[in-house]
N, C-alpha and C. Protein backbone atom coordinates (compact mmCIF):
# COMPACT_ATOMS: atom_id res chain seq x y z
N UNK A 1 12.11 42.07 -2.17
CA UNK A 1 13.55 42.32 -2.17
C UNK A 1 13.85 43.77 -2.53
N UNK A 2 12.83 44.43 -3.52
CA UNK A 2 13.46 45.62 -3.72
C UNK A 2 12.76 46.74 -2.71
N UNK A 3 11.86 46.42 -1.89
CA UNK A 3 11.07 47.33 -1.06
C UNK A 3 12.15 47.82 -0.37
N UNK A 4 12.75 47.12 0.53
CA UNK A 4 13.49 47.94 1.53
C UNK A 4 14.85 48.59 0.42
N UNK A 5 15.44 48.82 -0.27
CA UNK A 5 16.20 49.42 -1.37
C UNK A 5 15.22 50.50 -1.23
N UNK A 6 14.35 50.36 -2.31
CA UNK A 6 13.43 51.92 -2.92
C UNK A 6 13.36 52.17 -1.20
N UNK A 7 13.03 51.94 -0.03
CA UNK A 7 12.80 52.88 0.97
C UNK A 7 14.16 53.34 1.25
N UNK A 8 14.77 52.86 1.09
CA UNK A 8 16.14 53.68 1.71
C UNK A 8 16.60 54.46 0.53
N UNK A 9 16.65 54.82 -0.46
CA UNK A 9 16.83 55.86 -1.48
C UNK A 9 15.84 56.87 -1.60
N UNK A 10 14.18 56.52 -0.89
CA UNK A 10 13.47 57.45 -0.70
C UNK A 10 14.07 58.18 0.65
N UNK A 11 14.60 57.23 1.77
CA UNK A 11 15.47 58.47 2.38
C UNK A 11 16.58 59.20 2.23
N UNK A 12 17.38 58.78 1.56
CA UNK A 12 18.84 59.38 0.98
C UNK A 12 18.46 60.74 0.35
N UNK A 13 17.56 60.47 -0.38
CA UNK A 13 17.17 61.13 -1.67
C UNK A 13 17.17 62.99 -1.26
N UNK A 14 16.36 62.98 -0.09
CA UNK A 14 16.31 64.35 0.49
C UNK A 14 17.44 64.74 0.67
N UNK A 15 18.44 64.38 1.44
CA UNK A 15 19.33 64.70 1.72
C UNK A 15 20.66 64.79 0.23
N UNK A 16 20.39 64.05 -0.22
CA UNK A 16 21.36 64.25 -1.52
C UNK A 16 21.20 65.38 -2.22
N UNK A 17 19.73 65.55 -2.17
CA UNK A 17 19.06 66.94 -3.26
C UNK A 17 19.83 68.18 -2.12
N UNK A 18 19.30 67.84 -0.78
CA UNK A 18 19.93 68.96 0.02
C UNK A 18 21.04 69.15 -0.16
N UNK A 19 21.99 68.23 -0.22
CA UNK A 19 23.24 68.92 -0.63
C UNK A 19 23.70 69.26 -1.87
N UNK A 20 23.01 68.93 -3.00
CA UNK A 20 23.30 69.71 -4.06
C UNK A 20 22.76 71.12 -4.26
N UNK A 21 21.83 71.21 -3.76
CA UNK A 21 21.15 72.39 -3.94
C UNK A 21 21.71 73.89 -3.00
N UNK A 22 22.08 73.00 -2.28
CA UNK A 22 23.03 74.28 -1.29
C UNK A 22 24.58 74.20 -1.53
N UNK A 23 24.42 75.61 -2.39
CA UNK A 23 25.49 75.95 -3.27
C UNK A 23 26.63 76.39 -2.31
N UNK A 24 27.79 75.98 -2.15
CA UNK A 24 29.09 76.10 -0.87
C UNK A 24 29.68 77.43 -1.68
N UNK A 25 29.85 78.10 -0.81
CA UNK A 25 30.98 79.51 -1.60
C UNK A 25 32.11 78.85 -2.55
N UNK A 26 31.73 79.77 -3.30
CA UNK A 26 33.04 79.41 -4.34
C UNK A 26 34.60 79.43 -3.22
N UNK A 27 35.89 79.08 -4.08
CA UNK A 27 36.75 78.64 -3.32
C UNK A 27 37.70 79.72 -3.40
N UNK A 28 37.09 80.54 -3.99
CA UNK A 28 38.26 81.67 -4.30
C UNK A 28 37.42 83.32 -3.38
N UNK A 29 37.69 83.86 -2.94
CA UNK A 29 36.78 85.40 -2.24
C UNK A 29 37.90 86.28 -2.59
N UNK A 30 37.43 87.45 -2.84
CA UNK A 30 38.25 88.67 -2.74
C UNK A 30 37.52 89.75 -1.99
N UNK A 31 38.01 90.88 -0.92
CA UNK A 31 37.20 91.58 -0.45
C UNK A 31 38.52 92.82 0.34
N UNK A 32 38.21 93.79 -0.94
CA UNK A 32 39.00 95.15 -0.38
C UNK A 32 38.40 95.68 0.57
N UNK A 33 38.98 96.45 1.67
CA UNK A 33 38.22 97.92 2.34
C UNK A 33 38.38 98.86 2.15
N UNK A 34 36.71 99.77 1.90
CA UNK A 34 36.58 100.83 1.16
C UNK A 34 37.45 101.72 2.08
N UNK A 35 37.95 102.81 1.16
CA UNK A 35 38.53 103.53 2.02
C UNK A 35 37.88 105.17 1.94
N UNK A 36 37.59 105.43 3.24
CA UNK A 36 36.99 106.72 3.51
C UNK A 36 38.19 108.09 2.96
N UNK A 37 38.91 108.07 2.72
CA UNK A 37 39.40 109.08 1.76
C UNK A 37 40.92 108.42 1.60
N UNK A 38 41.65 109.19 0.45
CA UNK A 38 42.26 108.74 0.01
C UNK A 38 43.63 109.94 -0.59
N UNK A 39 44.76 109.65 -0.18
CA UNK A 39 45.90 110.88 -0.32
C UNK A 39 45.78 111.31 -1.86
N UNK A 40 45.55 112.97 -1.98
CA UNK A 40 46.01 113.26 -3.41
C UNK A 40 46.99 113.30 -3.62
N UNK A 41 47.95 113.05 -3.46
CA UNK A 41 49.31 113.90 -3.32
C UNK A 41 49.70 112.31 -4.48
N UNK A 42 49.76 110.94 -3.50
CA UNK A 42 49.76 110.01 -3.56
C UNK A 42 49.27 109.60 -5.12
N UNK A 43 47.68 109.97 -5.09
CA UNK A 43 47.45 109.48 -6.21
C UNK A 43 47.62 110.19 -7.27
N UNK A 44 47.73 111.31 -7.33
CA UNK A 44 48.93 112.10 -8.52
C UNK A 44 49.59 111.88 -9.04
N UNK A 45 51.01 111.11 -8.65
CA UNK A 45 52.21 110.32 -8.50
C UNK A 45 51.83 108.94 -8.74
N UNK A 46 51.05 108.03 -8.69
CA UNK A 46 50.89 106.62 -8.44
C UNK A 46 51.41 106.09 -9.46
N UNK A 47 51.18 106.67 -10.97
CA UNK A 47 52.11 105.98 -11.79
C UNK A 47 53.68 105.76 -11.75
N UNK A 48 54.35 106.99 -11.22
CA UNK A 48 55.51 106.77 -10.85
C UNK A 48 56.05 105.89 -9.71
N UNK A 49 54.74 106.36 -8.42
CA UNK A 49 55.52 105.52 -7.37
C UNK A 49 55.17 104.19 -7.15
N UNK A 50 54.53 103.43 -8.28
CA UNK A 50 53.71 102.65 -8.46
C UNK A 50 54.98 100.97 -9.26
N UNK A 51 56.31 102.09 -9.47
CA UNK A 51 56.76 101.12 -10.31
C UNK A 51 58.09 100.20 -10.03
N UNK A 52 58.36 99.97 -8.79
CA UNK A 52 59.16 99.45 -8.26
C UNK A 52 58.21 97.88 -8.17
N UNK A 53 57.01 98.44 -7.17
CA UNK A 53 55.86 97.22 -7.11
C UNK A 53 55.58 96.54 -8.65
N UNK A 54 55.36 97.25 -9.64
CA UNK A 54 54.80 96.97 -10.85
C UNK A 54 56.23 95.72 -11.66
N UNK A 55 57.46 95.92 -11.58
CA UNK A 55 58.67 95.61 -12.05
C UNK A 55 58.54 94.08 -11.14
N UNK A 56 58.04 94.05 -10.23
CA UNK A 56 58.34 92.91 -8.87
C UNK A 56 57.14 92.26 -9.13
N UNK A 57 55.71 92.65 -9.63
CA UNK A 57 54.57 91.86 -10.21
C UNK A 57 55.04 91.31 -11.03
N UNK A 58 55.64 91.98 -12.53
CA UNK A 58 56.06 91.39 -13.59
C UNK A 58 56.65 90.36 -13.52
N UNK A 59 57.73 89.73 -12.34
CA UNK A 59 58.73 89.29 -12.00
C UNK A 59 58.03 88.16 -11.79
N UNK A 60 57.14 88.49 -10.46
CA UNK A 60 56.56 86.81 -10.15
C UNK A 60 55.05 86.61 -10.64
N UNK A 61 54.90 86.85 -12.00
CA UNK A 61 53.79 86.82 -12.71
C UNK A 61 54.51 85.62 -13.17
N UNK A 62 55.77 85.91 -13.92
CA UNK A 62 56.57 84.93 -14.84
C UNK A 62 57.11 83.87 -14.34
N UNK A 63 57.22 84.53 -12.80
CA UNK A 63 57.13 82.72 -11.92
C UNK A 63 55.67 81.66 -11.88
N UNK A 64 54.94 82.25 -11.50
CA UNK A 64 53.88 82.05 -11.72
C UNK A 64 53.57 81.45 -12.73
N UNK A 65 53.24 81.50 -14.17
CA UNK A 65 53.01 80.69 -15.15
C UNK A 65 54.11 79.70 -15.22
N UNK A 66 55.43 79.62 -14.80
CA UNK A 66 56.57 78.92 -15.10
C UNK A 66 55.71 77.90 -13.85
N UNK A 67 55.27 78.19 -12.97
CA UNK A 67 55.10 77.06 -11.93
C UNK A 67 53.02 76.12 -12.62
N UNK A 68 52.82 77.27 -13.27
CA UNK A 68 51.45 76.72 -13.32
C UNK A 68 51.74 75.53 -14.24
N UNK A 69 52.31 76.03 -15.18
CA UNK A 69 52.66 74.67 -16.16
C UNK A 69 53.20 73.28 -15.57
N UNK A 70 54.28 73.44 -14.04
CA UNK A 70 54.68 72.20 -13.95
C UNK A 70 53.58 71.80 -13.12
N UNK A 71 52.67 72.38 -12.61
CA UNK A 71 51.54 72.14 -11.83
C UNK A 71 50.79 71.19 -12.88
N UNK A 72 50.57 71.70 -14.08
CA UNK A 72 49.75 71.08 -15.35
C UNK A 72 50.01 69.60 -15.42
N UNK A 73 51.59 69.38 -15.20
CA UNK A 73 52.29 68.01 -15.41
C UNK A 73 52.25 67.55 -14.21
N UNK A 74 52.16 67.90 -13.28
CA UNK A 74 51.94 67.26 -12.04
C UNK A 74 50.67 66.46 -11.70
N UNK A 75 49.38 67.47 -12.07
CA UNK A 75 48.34 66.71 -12.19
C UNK A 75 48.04 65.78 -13.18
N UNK A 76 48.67 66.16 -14.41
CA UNK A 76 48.23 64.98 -15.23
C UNK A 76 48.93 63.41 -15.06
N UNK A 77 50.45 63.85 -14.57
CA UNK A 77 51.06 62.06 -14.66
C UNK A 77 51.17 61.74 -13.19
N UNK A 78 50.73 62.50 -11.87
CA UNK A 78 50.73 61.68 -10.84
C UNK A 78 49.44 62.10 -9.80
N UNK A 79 48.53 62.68 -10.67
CA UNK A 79 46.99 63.68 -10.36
C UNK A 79 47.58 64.23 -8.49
N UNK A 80 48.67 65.42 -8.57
CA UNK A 80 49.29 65.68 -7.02
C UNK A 80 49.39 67.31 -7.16
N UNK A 81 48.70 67.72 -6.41
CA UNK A 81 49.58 69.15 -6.23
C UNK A 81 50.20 69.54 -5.00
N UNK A 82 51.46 69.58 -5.45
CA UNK A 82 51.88 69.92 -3.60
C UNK A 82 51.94 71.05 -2.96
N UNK A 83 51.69 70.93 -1.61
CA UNK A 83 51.08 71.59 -0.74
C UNK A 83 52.20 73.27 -0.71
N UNK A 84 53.71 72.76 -0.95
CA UNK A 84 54.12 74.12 -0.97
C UNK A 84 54.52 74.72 -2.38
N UNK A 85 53.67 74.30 -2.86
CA UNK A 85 53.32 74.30 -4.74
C UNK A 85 52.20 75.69 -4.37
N UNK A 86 51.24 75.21 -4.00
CA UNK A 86 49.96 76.09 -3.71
C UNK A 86 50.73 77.41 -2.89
N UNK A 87 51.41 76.96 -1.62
CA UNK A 87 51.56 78.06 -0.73
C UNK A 87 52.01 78.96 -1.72
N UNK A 88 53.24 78.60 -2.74
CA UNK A 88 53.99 79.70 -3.51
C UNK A 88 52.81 80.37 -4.25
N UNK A 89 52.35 79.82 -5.16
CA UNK A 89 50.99 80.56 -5.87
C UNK A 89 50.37 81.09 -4.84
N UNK A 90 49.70 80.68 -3.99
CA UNK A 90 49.11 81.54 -2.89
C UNK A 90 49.84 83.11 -2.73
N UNK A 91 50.76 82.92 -2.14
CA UNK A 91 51.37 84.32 -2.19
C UNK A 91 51.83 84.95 -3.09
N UNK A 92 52.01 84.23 -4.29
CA UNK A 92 52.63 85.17 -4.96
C UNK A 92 51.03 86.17 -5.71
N UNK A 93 49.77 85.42 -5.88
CA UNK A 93 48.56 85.82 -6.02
C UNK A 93 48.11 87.00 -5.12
N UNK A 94 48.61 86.66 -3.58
CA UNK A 94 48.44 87.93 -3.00
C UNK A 94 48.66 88.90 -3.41
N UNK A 95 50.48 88.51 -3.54
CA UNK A 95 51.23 90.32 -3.53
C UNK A 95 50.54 90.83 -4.77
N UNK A 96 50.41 89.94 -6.26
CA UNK A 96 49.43 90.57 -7.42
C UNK A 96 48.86 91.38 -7.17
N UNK A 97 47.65 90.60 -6.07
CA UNK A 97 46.05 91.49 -6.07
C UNK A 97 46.92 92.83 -5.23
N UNK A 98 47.81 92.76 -4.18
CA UNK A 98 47.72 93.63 -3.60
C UNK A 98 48.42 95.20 -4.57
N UNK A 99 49.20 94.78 -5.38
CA UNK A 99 49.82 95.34 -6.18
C UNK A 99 48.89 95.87 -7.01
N UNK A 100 48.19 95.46 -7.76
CA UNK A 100 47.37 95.94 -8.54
C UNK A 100 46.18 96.69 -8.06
N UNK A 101 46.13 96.23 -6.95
CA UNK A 101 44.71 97.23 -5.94
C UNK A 101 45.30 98.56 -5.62
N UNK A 102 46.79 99.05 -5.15
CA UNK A 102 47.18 99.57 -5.25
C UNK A 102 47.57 100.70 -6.45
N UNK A 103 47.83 99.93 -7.68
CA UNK A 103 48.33 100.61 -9.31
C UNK A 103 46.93 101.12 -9.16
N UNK A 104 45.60 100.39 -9.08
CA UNK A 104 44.18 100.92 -9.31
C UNK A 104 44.01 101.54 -8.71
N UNK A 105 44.43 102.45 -7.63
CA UNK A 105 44.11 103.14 -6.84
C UNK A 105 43.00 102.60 -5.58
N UNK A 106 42.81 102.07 -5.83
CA UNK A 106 41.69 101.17 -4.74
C UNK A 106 42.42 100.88 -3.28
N UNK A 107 43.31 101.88 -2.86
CA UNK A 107 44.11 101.62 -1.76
C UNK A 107 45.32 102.37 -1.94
N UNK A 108 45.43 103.10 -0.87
CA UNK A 108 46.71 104.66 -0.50
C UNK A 108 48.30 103.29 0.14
N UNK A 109 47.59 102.47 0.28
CA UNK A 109 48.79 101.50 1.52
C UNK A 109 49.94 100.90 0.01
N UNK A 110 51.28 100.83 0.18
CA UNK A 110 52.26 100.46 -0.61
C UNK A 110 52.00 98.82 -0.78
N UNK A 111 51.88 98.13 -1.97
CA UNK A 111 51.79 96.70 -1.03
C UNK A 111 52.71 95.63 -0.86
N UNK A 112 52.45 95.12 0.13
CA UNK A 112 53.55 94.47 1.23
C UNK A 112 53.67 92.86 0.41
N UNK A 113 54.74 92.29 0.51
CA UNK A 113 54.97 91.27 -0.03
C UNK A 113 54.69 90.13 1.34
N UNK A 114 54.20 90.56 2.25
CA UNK A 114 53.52 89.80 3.31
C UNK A 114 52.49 90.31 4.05
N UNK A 115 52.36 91.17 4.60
CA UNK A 115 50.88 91.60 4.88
C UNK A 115 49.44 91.78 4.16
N UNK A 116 48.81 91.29 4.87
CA UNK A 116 47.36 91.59 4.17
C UNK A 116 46.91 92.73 3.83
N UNK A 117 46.89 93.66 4.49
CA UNK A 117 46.86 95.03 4.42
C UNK A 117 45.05 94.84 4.33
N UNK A 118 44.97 95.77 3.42
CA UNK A 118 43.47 95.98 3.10
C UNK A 118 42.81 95.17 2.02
N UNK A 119 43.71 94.57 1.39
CA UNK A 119 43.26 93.19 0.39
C UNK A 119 43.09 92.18 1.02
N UNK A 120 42.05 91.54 1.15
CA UNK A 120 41.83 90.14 1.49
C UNK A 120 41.30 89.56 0.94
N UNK A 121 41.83 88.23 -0.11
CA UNK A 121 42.25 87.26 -0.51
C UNK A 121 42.02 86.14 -0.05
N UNK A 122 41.26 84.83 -0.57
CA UNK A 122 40.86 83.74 0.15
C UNK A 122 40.87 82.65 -1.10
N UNK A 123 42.54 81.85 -0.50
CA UNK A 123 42.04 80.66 -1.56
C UNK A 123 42.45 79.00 -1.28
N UNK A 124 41.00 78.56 -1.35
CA UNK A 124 41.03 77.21 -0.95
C UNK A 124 42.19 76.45 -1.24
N UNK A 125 42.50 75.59 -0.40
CA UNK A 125 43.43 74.48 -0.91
C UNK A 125 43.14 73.33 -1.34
N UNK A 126 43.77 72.86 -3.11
CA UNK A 126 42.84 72.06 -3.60
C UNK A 126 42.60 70.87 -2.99
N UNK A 127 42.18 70.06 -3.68
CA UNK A 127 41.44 68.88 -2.92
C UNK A 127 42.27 67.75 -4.26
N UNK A 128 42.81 67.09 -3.42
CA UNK A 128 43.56 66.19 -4.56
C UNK A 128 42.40 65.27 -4.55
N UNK A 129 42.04 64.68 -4.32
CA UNK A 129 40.97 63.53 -4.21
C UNK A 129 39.73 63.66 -5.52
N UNK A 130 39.65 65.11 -5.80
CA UNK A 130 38.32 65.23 -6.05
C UNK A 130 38.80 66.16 -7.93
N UNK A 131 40.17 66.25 -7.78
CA UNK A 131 40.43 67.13 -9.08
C UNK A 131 40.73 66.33 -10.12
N UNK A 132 40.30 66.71 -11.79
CA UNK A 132 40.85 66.00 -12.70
C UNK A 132 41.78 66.40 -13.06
N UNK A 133 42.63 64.86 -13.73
CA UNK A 133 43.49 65.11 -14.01
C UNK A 133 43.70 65.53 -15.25
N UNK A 134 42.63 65.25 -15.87
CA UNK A 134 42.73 65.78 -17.60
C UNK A 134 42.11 67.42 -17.59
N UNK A 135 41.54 67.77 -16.60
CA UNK A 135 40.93 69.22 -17.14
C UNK A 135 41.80 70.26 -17.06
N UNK A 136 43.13 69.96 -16.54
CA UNK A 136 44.15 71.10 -16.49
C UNK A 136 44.55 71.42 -18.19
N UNK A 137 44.10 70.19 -19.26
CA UNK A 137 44.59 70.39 -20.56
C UNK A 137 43.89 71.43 -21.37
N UNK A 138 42.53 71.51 -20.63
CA UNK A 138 41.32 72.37 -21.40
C UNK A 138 40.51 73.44 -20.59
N UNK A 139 41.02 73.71 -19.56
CA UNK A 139 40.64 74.53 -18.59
C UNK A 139 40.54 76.08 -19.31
N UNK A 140 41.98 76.45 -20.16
CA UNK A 140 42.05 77.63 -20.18
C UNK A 140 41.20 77.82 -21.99
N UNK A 141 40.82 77.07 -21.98
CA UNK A 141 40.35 76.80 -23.16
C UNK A 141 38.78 76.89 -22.63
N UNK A 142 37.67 76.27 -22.00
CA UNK A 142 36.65 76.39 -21.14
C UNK A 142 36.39 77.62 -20.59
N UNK A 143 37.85 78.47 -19.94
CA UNK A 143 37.10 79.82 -19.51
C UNK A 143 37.62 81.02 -20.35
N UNK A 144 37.43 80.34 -22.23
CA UNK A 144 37.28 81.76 -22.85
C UNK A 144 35.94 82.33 -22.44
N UNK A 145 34.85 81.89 -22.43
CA UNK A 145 33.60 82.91 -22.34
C UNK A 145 34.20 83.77 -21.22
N UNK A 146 35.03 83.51 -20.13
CA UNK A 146 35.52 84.83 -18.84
C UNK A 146 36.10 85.73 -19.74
N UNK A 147 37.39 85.25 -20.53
CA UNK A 147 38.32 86.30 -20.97
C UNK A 147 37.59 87.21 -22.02
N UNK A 148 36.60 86.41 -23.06
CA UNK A 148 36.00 87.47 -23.52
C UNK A 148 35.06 88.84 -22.64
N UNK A 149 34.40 88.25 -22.03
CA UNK A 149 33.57 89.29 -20.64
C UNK A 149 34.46 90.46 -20.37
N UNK A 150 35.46 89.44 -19.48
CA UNK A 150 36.36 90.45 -18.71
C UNK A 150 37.17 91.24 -20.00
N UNK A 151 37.47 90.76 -21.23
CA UNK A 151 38.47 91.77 -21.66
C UNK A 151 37.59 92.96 -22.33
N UNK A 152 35.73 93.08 -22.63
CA UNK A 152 35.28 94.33 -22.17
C UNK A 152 35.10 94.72 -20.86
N UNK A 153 35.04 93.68 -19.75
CA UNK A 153 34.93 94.59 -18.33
C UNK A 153 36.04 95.54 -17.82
N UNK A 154 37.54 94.84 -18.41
CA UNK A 154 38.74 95.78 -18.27
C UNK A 154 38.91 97.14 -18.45
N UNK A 155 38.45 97.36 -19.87
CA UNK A 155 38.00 98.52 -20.82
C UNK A 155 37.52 99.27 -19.75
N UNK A 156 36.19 99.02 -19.58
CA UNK A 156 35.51 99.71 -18.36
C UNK A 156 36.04 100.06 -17.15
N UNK A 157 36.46 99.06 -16.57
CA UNK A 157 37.32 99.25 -15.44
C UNK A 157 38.12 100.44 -15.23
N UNK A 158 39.05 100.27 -16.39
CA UNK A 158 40.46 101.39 -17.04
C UNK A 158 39.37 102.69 -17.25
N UNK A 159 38.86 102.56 -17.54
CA UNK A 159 38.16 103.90 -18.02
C UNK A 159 37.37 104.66 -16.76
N UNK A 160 36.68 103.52 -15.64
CA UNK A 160 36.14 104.26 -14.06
C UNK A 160 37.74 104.72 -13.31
N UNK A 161 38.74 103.95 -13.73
CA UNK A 161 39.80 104.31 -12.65
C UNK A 161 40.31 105.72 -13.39
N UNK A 162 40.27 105.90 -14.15
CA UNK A 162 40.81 107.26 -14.80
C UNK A 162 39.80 108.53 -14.26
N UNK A 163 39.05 108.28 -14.14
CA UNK A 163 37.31 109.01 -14.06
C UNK A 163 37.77 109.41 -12.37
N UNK A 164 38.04 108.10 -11.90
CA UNK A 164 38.41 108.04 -9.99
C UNK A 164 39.56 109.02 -9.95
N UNK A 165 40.87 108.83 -10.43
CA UNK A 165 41.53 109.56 -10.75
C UNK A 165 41.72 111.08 -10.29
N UNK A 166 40.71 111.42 -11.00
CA UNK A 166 40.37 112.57 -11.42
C UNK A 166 39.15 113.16 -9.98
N UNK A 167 38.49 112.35 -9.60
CA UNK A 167 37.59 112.79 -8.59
C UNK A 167 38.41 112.80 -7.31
N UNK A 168 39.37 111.86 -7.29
CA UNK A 168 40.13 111.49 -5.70
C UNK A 168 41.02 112.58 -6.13
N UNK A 169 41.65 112.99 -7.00
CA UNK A 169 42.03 114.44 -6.78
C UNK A 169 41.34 115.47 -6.77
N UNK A 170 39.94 116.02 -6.90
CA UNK A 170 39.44 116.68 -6.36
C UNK A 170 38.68 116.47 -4.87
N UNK A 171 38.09 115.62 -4.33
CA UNK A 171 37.30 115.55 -3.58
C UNK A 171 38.24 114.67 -2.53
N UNK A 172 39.16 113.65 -2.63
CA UNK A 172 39.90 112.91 -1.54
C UNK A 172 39.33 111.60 -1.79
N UNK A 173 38.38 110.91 -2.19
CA UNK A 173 37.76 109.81 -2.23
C UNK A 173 37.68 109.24 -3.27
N UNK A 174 37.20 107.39 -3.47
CA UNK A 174 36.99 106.85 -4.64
C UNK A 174 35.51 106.90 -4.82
N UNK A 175 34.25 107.08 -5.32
CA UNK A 175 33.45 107.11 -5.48
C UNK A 175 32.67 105.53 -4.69
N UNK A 176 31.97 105.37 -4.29
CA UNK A 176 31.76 103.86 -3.47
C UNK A 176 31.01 103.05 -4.85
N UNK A 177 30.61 103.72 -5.52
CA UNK A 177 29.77 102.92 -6.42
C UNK A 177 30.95 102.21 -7.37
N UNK A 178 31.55 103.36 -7.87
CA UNK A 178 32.66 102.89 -9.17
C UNK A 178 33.97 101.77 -8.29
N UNK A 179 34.19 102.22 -6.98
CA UNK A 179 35.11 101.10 -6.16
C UNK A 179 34.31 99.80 -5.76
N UNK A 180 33.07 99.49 -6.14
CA UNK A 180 32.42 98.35 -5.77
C UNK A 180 33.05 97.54 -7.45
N UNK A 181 32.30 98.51 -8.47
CA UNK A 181 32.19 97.83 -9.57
C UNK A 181 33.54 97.41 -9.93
N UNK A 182 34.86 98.03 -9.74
CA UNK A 182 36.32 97.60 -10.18
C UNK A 182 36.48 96.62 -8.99
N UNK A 183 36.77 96.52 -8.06
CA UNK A 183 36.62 95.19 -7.49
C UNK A 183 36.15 94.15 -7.74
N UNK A 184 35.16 94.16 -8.23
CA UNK A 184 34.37 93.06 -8.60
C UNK A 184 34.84 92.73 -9.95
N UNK A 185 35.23 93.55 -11.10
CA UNK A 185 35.51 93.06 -11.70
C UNK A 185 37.01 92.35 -11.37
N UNK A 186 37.84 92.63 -10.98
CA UNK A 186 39.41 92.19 -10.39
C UNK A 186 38.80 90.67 -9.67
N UNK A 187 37.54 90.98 -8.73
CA UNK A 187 36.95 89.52 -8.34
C UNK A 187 36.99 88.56 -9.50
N UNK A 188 35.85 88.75 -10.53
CA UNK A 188 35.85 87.81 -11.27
C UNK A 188 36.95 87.07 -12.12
N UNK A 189 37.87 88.44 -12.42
CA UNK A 189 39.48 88.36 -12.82
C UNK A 189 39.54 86.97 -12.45
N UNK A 190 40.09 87.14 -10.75
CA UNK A 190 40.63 86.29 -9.81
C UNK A 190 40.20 84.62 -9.74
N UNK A 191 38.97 84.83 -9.69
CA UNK A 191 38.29 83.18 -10.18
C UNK A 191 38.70 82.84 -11.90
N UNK A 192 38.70 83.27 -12.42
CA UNK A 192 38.63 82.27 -13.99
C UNK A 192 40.21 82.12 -13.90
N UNK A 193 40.99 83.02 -13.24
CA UNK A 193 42.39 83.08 -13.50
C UNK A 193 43.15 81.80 -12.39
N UNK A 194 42.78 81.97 -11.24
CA UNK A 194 42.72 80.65 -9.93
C UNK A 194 42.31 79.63 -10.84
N UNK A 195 40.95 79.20 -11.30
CA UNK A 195 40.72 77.44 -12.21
C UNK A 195 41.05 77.49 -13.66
N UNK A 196 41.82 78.24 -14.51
CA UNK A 196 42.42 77.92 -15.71
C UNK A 196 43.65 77.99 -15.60
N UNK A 197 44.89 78.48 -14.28
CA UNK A 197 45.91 78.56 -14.55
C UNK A 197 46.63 78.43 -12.78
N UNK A 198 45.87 78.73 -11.57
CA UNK A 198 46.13 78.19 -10.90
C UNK A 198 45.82 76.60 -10.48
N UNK A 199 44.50 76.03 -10.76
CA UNK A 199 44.03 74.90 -10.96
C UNK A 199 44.09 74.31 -9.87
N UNK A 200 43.51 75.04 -8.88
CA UNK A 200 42.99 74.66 -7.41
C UNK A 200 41.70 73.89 -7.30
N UNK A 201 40.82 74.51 -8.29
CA UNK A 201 39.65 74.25 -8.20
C UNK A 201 38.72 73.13 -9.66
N UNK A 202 37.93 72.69 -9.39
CA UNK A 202 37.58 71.86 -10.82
C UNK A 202 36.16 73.14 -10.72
N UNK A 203 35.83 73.61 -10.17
CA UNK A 203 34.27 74.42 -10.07
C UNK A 203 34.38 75.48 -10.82
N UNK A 204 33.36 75.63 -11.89
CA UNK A 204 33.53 76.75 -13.40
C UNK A 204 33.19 77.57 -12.16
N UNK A 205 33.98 78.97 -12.72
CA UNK A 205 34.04 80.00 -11.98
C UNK A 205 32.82 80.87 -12.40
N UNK A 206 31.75 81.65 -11.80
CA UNK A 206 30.62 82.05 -12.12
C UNK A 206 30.49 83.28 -13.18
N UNK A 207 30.08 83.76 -13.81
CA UNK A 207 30.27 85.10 -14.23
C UNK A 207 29.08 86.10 -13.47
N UNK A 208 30.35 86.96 -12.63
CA UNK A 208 28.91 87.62 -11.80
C UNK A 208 30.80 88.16 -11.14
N UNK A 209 30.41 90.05 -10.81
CA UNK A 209 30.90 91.03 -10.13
C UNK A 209 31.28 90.38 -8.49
N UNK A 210 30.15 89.75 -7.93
CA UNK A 210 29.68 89.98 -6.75
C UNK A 210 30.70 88.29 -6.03
């Protein structure tokens, strides 16, 4: 009776391992384009002309948490996120990154409250089926080990963009090395910040630049 069982779990078995073992992209991507030079004039000024965008981040940052929270209650008493729940976070996450890729200098382009521009941004849509409903209570609590990381990777960050600064006004360019490493950190930003407060995803976000 149990022969044919154990043979059919000796065949499952491969295939189960296969799919655990082949790790699916995380659900969140970020991916600027480098830019082959870059206006001084522009980045001279960026703090100033930087602050119309910066006033309009602030704005729907505070939407943003106002919506993550009813998102919180949504999943916990009817486990639902709705679909134009996400779209709003979706974009309003865009214009962020694009805004802030911009304040960082990591891009001469103004950013658009609808175009992609040179930020591209990729974020899954959750999966109601498969999300808990209790981990929205402890999520942001789970990815302190990110906020500690990132709040020395920031430091750093702030300190290559000042450095860039200073080179893209002499030379026209961001250095490719120091524009890999601030991206990446804004990457990792983007994941711990998407599963502790957008809560798209149940998958711990990795700690890794790349």
């Amino acid at each position: 009776m149990l022969r044919p069982v154990y043979a059919l779990v000796r065949r499952k078995a491969p295939t189960a391992m296969a799919t655990l073992t082949a790790a699916a992209p995380y659900p969140v991507t970020l991916e600027i384009d480098y830019p082959e030079s870059l206006d001084r004039v522009t980045t001279l000024f960026r703090l100033l002309l930087a602050i119309p965008a910066m006033i309009l981040m602030s704005l729907v940052t505070a939407a943003a948490r106002s919506l993550s929270l009813a998102i919180v209650l949504m999943l916990l008493f009817r486990r639902r996120y709705p679909a134009p729940w996400f779209e709003w976070m979706r974009y309003m996450t865009e214009y962020q990154t694009r805004a802030g890729a911009y304040l960082g200098l990591l891009t001469d382009e103004y950013p658009s409250t609808t175009d992609e521009q040179r930020v591209h941004l990729r974020i899954d849509p959750p999966n109601e089926a498969i999300l808990n409903r209790w981990l929205p209570l402890v999520k942001w609590l789970l990815a302190l080990p990110h906020w500690i990381a990132l709040y020395v990777l920031f430091i750093v960050a702030f300190l290559v963009t000042i450095l860039a600064w200073f080179v893209i006004l002499i030379r026209g360019r961001y250095p490719r090395g120091l524009f890999d490493f601030v991206v990446g950190v804004n990457r990792w930003a983007l994941r711990a910040t998407i599963y502790a407060f957008m809560l798209t995803t149940d998958r711990y976000p990795p700690f890794s630049l790349r």
